[in-house]
PDB file of N, CA and C in Angstrom:
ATOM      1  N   UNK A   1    -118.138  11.263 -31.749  1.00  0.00           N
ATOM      2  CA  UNK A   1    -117.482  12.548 -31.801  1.00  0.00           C
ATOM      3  C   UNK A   1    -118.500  13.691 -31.733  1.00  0.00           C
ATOM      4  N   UNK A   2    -120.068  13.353 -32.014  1.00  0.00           N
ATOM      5  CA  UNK A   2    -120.549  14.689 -32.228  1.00  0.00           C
ATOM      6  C   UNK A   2    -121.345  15.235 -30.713  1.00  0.00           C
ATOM      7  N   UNK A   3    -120.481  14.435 -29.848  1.00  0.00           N
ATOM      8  CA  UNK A   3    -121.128  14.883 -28.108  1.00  0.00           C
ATOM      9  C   UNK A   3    -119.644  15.873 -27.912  1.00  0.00           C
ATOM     10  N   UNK A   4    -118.883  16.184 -28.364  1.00  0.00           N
ATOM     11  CA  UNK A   4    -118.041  17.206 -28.162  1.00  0.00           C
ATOM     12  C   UNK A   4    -118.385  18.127 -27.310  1.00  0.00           C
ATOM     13  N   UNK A   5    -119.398  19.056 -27.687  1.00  0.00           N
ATOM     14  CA  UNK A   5    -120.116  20.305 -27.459  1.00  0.00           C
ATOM     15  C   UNK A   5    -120.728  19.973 -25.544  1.00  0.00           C
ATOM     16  N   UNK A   6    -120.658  18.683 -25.415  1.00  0.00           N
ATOM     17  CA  UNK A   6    -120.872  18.513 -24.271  1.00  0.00           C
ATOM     18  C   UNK A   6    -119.773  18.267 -23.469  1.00  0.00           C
ATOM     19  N   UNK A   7    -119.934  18.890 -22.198  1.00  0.00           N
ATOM     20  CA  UNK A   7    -118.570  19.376 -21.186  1.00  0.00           C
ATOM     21  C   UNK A   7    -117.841  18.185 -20.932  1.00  0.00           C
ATOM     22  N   UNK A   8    -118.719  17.137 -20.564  1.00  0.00           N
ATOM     23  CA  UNK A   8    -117.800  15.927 -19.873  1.00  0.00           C
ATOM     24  C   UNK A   8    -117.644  15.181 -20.880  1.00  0.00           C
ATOM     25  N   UNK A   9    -117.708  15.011 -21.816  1.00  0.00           N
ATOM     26  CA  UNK A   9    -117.386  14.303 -23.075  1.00  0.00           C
ATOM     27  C   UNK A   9    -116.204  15.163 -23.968  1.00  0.00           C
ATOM     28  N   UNK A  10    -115.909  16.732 -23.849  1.00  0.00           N
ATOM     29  CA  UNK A  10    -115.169  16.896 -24.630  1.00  0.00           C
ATOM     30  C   UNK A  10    -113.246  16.598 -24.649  1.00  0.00           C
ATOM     31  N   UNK A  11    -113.024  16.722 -23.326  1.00  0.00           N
ATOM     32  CA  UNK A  11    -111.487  16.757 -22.867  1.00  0.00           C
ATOM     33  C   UNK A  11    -111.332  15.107 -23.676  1.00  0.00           C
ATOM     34  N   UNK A  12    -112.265  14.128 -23.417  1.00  0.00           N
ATOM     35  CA  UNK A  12    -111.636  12.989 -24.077  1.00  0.00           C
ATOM     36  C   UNK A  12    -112.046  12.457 -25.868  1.00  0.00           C
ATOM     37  N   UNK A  13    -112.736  13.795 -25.954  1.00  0.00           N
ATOM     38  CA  UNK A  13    -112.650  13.950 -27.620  1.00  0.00           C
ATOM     39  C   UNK A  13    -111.328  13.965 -28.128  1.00  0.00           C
ATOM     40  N   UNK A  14    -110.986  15.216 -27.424  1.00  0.00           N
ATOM     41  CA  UNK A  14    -110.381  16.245 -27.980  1.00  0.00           C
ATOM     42  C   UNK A  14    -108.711  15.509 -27.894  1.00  0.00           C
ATOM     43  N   UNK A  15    -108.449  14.849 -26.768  1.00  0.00           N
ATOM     44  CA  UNK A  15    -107.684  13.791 -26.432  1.00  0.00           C
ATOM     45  C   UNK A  15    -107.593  12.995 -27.659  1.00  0.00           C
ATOM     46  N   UNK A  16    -108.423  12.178 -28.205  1.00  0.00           N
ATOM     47  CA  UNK A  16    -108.607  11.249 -29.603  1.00  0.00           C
ATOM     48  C   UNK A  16    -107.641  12.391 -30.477  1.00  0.00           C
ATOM     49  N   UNK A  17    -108.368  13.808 -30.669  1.00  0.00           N
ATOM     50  CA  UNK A  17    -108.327  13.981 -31.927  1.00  0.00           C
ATOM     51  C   UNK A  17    -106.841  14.895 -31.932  1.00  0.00           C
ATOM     52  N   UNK A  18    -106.402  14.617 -30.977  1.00  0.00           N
ATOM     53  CA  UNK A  18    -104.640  14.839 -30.814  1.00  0.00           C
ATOM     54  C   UNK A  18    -103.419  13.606 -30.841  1.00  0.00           C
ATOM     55  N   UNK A  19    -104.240  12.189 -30.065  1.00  0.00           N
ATOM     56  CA  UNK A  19    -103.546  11.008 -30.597  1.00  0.00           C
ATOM     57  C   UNK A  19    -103.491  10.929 -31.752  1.00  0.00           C
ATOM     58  N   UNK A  20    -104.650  11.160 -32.796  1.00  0.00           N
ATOM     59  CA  UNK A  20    -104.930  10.799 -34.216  1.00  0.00           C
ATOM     60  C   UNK A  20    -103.465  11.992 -35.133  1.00  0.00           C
ATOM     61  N   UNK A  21    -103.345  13.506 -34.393  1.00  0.00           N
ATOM     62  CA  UNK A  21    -102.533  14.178 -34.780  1.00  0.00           C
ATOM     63  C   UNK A  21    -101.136  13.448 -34.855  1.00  0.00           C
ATOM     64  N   UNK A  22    -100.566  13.307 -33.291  1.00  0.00           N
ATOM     65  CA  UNK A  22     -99.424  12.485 -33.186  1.00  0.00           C
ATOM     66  C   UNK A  22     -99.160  11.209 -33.722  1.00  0.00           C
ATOM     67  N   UNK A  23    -100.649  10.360 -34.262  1.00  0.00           N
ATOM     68  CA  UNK A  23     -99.723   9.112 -35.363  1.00  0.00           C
ATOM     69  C   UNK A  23     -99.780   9.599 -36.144  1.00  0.00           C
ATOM     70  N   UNK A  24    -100.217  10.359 -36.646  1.00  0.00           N
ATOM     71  CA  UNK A  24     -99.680  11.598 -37.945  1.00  0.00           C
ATOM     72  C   UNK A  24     -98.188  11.603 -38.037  1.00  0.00           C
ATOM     73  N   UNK A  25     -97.937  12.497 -37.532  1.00  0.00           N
ATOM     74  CA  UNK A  25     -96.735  13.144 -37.448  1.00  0.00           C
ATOM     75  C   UNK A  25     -95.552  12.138 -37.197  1.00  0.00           C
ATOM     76  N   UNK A  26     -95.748  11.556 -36.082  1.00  0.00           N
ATOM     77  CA  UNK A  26     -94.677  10.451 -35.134  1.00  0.00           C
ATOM     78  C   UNK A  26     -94.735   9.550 -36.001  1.00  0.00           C
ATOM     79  N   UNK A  27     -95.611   8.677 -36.813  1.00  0.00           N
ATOM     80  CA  UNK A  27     -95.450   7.158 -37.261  1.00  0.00           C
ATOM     81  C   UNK A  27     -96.074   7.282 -38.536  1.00  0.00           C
ATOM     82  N   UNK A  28     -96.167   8.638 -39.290  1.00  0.00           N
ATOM     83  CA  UNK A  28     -96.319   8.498 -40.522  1.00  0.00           C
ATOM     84  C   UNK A  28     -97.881   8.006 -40.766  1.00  0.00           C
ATOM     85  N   UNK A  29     -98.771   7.869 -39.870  1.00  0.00           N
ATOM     86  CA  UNK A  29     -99.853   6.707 -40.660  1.00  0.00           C
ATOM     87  C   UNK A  29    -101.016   8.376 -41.329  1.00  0.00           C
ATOM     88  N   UNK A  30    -101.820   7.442 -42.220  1.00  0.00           N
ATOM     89  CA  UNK A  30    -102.902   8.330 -42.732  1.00  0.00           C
ATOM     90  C   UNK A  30    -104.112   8.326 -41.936  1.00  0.00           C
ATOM     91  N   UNK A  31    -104.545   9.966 -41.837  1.00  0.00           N
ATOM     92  CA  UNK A  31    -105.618   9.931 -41.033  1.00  0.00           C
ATOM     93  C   UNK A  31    -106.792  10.493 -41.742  1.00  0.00           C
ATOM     94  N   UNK A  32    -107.926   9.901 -41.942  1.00  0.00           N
ATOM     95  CA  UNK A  32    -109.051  10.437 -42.772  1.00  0.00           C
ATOM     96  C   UNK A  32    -109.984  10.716 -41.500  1.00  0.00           C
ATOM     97  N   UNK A  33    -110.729  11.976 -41.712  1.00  0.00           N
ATOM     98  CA  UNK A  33    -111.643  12.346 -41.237  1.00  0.00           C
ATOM     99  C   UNK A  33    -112.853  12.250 -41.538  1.00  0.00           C
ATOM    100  N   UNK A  34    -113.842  11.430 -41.479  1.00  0.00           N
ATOM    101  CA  UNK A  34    -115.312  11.583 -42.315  1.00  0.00           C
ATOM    102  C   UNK A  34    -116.533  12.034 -41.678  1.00  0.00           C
ATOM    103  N   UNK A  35    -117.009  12.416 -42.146  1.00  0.00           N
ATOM    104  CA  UNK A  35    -118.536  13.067 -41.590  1.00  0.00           C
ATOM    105  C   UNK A  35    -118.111  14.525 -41.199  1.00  0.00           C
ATOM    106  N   UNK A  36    -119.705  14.928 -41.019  1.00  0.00           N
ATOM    107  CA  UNK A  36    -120.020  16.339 -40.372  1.00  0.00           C
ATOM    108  C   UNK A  36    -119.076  16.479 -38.728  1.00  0.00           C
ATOM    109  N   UNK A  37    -120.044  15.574 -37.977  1.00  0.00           N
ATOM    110  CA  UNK A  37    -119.419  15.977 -36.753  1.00  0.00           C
ATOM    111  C   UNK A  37    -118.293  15.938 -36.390  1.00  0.00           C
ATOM    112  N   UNK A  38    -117.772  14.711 -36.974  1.00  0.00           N
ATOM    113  CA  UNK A  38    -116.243  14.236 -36.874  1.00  0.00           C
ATOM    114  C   UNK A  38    -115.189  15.744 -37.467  1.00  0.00           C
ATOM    115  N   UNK A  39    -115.845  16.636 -38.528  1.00  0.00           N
ATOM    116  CA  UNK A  39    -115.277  17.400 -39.004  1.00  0.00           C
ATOM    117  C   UNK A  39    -115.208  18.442 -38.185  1.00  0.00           C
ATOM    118  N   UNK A  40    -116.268  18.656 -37.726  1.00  0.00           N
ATOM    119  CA  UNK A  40    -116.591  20.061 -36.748  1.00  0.00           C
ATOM    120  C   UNK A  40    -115.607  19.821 -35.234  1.00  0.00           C
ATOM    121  N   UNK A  41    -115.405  18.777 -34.978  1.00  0.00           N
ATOM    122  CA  UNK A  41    -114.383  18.669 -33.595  1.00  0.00           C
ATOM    123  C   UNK A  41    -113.064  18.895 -34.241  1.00  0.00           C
ATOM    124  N   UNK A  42    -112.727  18.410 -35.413  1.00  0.00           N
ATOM    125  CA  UNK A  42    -111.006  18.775 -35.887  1.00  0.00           C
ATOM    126  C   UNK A  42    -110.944  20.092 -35.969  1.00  0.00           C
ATOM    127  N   UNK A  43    -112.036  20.663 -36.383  1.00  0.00           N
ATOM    128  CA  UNK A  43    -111.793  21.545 -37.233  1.00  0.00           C
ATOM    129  C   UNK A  43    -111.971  22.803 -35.598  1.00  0.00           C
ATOM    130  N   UNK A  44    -112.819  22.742 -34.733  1.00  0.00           N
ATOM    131  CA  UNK A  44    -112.807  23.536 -33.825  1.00  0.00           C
ATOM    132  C   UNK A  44    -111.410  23.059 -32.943  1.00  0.00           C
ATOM    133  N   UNK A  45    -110.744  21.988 -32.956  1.00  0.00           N
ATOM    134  CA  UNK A  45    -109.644  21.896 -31.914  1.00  0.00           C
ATOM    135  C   UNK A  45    -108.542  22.568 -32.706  1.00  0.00           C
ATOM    136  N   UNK A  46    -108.505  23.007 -33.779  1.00  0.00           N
ATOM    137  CA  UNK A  46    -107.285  23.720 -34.600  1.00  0.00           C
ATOM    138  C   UNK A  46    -106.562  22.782 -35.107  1.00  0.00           C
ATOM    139  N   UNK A  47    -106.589  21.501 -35.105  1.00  0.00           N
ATOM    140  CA  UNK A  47    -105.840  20.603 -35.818  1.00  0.00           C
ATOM    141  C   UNK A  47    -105.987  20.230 -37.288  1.00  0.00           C
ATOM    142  N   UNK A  48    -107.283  20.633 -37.741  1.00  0.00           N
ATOM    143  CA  UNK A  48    -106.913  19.970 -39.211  1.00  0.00           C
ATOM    144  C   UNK A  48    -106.620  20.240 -39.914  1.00  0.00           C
ATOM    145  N   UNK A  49    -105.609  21.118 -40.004  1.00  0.00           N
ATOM    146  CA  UNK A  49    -104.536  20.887 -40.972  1.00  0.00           C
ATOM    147  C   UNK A  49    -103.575  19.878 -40.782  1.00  0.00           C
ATOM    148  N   UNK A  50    -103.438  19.387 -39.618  1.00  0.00           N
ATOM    149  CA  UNK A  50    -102.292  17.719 -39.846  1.00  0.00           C
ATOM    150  C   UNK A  50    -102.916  17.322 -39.871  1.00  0.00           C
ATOM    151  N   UNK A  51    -103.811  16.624 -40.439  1.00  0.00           N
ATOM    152  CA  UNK A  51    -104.843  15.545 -40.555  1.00  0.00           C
ATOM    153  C   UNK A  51    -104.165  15.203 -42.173  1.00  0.00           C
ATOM    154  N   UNK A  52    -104.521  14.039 -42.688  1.00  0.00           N
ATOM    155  CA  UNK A  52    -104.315  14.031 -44.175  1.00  0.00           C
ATOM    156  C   UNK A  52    -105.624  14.051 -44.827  1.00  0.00           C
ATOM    157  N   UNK A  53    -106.416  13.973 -44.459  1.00  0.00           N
ATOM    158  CA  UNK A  53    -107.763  14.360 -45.115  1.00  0.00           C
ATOM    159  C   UNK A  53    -108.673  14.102 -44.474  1.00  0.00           C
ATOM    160  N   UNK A  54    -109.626  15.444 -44.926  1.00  0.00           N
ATOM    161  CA  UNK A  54    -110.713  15.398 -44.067  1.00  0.00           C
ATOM    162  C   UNK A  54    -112.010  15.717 -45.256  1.00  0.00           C
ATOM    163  N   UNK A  55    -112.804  15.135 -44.754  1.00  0.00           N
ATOM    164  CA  UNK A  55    -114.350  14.622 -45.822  1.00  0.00           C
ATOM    165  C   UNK A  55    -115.506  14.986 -45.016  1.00  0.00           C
ATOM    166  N   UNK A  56    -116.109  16.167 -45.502  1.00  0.00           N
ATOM    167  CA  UNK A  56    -117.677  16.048 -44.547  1.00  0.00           C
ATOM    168  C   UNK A  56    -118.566  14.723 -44.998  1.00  0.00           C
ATOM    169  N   UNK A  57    -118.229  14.091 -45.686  1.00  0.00           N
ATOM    170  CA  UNK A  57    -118.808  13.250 -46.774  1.00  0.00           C
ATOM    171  C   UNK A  57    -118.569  11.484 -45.768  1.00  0.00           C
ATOM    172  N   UNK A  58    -119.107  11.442 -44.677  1.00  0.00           N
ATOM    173  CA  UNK A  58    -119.007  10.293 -43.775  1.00  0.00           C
ATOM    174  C   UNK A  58    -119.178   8.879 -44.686  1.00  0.00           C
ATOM    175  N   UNK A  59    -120.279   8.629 -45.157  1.00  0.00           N
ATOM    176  CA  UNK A  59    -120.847   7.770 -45.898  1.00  0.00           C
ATOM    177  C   UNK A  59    -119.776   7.203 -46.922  1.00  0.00           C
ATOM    178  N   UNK A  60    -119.987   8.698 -47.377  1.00  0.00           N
ATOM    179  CA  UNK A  60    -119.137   8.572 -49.022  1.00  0.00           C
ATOM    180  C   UNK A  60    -117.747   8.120 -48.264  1.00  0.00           C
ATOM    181  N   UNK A  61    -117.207   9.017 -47.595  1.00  0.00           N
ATOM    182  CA  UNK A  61    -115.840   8.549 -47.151  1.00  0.00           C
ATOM    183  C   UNK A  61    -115.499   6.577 -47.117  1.00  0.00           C
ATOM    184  N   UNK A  62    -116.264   6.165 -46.217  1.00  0.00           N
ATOM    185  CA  UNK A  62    -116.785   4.818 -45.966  1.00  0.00           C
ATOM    186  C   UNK A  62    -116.706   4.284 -47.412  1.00  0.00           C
ATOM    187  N   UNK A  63    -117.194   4.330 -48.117  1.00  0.00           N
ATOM    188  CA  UNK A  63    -117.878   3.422 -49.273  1.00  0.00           C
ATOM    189  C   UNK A  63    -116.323   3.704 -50.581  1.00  0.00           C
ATOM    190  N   UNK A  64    -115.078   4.898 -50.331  1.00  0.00           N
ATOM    191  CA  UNK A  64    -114.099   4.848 -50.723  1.00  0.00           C
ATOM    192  C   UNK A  64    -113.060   4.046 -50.435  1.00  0.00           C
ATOM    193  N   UNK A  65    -113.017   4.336 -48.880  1.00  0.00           N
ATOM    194  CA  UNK A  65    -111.917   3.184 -48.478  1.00  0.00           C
ATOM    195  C   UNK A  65    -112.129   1.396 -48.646  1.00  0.00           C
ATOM    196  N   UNK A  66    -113.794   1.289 -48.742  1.00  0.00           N
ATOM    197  CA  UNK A  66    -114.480  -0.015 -49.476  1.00  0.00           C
ATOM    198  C   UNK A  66    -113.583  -0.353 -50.975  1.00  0.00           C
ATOM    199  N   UNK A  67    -113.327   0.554 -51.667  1.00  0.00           N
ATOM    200  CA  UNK A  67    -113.105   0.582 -52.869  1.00  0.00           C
ATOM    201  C   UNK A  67    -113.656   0.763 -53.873  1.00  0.00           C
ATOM    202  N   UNK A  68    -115.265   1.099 -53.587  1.00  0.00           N
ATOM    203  CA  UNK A  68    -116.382   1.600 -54.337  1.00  0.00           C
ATOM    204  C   UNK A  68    -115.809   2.801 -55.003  1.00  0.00           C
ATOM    205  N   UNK A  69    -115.928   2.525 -56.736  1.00  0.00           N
ATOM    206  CA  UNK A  69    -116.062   3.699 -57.558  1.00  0.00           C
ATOM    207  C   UNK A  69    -117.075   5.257 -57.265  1.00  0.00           C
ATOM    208  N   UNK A  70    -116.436   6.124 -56.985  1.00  0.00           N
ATOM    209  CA  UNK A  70    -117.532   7.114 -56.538  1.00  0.00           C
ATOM    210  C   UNK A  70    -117.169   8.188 -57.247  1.00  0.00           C
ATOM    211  N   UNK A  71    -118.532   8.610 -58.458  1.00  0.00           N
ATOM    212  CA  UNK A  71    -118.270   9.611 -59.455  1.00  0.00           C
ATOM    213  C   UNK A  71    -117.792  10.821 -59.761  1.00  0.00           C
ATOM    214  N   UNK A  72    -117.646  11.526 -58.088  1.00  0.00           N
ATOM    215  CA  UNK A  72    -116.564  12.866 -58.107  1.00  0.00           C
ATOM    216  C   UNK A  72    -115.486  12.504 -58.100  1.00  0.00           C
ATOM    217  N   UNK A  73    -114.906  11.304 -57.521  1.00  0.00           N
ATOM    218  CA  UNK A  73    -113.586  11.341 -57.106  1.00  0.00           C
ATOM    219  C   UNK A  73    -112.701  11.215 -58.874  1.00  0.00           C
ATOM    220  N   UNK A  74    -114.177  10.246 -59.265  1.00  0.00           N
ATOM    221  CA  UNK A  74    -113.375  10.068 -60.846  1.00  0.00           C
ATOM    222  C   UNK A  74    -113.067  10.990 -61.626  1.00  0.00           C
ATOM    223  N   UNK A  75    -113.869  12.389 -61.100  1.00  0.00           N
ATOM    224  CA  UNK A  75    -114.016  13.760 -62.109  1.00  0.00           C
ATOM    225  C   UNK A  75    -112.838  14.437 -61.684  1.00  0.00           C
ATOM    226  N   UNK A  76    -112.934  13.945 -60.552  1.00  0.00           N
ATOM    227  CA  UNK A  76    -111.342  14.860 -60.013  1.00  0.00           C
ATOM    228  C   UNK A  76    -110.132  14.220 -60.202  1.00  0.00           C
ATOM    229  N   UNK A  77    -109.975  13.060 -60.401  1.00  0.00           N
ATOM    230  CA  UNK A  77    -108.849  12.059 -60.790  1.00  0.00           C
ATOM    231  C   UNK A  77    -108.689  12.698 -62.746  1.00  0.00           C
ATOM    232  N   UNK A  78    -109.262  12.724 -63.492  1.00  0.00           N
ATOM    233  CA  UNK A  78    -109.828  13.024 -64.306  1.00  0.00           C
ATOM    234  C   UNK A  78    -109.133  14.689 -64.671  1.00  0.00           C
ATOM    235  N   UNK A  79    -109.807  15.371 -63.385  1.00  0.00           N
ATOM    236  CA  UNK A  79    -109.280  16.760 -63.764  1.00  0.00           C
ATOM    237  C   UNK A  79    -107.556  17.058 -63.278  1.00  0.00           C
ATOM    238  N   UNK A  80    -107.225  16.028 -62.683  1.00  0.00           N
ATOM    239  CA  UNK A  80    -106.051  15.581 -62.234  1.00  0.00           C
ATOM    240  C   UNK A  80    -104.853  15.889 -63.751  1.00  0.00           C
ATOM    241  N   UNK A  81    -105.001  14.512 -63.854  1.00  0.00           N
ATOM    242  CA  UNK A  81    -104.641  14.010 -65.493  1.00  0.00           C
ATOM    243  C   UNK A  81    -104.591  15.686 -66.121  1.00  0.00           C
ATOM    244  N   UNK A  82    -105.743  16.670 -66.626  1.00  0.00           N
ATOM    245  CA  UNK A  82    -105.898  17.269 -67.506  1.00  0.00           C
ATOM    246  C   UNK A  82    -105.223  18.445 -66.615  1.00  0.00           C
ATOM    247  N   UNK A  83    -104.592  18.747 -65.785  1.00  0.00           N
ATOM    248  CA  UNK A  83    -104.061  19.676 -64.753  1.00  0.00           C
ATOM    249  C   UNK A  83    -102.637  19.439 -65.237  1.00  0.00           C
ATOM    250  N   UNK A  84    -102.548  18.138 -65.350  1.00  0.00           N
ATOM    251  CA  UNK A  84    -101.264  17.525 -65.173  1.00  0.00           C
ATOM    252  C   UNK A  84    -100.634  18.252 -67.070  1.00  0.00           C
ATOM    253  N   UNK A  85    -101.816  17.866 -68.119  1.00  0.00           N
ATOM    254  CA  UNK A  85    -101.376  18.329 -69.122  1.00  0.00           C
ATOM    255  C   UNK A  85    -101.010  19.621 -69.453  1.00  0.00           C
ATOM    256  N   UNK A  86    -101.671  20.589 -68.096  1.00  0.00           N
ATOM    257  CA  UNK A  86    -101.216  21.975 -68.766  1.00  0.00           C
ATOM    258  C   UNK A  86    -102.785  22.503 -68.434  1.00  0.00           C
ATOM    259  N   UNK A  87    -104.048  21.934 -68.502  1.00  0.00           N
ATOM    260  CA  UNK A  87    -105.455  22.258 -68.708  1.00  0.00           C
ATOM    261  C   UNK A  87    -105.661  22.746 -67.557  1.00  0.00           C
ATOM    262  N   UNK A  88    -106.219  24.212 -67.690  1.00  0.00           N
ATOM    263  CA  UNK A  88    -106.601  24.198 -65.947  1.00  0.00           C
ATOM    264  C   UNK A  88    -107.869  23.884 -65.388  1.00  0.00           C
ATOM    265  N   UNK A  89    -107.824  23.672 -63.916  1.00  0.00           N
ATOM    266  CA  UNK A  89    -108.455  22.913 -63.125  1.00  0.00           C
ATOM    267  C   UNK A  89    -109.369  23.944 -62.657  1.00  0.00           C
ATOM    268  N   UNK A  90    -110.992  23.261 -62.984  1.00  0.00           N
ATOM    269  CA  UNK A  90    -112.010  24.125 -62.215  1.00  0.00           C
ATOM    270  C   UNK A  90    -112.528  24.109 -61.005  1.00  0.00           C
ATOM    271  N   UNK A  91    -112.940  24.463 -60.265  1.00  0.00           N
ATOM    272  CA  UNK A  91    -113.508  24.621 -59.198  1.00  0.00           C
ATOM    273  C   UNK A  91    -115.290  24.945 -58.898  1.00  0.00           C
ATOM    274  N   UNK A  92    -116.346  24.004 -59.335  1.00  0.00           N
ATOM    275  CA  UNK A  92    -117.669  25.157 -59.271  1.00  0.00           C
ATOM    276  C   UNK A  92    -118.308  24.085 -57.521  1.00  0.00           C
ATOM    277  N   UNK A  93    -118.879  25.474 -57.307  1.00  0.00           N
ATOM    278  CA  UNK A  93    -119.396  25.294 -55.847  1.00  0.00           C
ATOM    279  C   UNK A  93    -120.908  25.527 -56.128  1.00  0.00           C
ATOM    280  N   UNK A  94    -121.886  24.983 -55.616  1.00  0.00           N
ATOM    281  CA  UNK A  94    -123.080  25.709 -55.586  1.00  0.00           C
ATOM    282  C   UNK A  94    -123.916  25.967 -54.605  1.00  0.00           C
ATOM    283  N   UNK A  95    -123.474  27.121 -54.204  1.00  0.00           N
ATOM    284  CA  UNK A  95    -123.971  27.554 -52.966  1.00  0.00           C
ATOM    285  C   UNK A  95    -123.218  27.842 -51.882  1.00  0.00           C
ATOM    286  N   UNK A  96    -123.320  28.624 -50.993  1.00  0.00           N
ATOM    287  CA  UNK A  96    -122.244  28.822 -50.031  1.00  0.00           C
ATOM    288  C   UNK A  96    -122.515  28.428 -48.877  1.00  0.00           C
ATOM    289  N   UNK A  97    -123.412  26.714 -48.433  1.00  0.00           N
ATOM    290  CA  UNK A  97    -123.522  26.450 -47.602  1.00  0.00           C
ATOM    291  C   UNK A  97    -122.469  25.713 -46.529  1.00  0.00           C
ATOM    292  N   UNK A  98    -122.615  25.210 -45.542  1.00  0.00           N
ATOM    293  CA  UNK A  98    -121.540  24.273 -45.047  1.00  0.00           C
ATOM    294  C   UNK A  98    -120.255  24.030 -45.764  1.00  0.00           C
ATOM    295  N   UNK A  99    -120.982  23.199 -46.889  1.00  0.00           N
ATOM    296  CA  UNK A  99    -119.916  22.641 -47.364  1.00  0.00           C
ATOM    297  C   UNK A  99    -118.953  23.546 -48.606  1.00  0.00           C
ATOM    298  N   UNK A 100    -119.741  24.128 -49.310  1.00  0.00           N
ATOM    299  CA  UNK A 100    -119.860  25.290 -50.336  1.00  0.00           C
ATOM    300  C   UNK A 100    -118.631  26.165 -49.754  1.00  0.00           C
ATOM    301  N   UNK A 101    -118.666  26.728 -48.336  1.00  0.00           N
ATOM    302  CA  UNK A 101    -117.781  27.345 -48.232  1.00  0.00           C
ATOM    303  C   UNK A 101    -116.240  26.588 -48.051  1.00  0.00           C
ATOM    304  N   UNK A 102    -116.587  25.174 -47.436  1.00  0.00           N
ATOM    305  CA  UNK A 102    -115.412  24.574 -47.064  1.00  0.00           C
ATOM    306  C   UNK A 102    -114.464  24.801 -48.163  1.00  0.00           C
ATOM    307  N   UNK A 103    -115.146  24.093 -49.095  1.00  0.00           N
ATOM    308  CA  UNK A 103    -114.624  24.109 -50.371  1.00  0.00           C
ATOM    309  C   UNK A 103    -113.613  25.327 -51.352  1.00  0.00           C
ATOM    310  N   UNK A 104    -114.330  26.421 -50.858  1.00  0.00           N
ATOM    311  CA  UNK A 104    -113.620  27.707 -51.060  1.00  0.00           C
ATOM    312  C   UNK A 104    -112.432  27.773 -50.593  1.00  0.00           C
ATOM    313  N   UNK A 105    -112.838  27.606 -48.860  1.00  0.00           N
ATOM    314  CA  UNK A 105    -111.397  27.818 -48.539  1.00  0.00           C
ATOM    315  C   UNK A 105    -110.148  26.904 -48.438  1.00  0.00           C
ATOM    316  N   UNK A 106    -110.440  25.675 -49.250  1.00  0.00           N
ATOM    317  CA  UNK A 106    -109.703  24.856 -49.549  1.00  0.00           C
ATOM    318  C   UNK A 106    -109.316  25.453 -50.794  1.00  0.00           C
ATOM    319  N   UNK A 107    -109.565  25.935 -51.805  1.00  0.00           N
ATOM    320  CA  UNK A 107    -109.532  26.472 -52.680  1.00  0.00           C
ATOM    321  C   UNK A 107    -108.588  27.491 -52.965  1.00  0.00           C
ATOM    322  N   UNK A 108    -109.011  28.328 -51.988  1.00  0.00           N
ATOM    323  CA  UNK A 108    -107.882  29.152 -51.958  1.00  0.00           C
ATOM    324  C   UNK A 108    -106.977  29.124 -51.562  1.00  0.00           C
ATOM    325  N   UNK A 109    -106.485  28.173 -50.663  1.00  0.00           N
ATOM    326  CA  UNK A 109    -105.221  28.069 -50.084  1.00  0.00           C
ATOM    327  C   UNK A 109    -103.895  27.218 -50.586  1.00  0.00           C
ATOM    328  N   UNK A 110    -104.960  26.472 -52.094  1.00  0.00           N
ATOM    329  CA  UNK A 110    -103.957  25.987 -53.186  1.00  0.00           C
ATOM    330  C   UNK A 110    -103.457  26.675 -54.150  1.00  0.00           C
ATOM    331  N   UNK A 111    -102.204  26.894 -54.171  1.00  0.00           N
ATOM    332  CA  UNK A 111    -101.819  27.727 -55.397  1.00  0.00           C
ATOM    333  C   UNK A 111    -102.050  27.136 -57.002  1.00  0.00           C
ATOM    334  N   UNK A 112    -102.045  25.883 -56.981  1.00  0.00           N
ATOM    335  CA  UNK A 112    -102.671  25.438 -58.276  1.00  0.00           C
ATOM    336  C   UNK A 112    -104.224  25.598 -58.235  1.00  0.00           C
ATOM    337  N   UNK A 113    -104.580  26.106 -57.375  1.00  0.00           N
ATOM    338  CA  UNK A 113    -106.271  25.856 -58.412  1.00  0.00           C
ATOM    339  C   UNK A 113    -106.384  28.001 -58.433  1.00  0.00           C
ATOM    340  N   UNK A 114    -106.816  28.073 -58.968  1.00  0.00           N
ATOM    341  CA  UNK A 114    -107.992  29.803 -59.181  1.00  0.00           C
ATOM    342  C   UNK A 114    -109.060  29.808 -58.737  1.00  0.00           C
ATOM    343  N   UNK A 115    -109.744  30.554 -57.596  1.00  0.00           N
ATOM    344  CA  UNK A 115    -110.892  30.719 -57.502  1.00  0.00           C
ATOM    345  C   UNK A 115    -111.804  31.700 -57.823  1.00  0.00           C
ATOM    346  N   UNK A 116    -112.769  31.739 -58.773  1.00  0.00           N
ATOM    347  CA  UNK A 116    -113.004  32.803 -59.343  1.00  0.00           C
ATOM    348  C   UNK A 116    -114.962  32.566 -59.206  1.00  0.00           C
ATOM    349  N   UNK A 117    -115.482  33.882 -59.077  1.00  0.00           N
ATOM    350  CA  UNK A 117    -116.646  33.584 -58.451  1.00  0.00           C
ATOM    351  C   UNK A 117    -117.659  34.788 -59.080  1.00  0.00           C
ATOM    352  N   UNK A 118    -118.438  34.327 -59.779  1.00  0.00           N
ATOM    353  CA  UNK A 118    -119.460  34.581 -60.500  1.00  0.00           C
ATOM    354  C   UNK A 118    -120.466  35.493 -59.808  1.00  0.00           C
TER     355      UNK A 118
END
C-alpha cells in the first residue's frame, strides 16, 4: 500500500481500498487498517470513516489479532469499565506528532470523551 503516491500503482490501490469499503457495508465483515502507510492511503482516499478500525500501530495491530495481551489496549478496556461506572475517561497525548494529532481528532469527534489541552 505505501507505493500509492506512485501513478501506476495508485488506481489499483485505491481500487483495494474501496472493495475493503464495500465488504464493509454489503457483507457486514470487519475491516482493520494497520500501519502508517496502509493508514495514509485510507485516509487520503476519504474512506476511513467506513472502515471499522484503523491503527497506525501495524505491528501492534498484528500481534492483537494474534491474541497477544497488549498494555494500552488493557488501559483502555480498563478505562472502559470506569466510563461505564460514571468515571470519566481521559485522553493524554504527548506531543502533536503524526500520531498525537490523530488522536485528537478522534477525540473530538466522540461525544463521550472531553478534550482538554494543557
Amino acid at each position: 500500500m505505501d507505493v500509492f503516491e506512485r501513478p501506476r500503482f495508485a488506481k489499483g490501490i485505491y481500487e483495494i481500498v474501496e472493495c475493503l469499503v464495500e465488504l464493509t457495508e454489503k457483507n457486514g465483515m470487519t475491516t482493520i487498517i494497520g500501519g502508517g502507510g496502509s493508514v495514509s492511503v485510507v485516509n487520503k482516499s476519504g474512506l476511513a470513516p467506513k472502515m471499522s478500525h484503523i491503527s497506525t500501530g501495524g505491528g501492534a495491530s498484528l500481534e492483537l489479532l494474534e491474541g497477544k495481551v497488549l498494555p494500552g489496549v488493557v488501559a483502555l478496556d480498563e478505562a472502559d469499565g470506569a466510563a461505564a461506572a460514571g468515571d470519566a475517561t481521559s485522553v493524554a497525548i504527548n506531543g502533536f506528532g503524526r500520531i498525537g494529532r490523530q488522536v485528537a481528532r478522534i477525540a473530538m469527534k466522540d461525544p463521550d470523551l472531553e478534550l482538554r489541552i494543557r
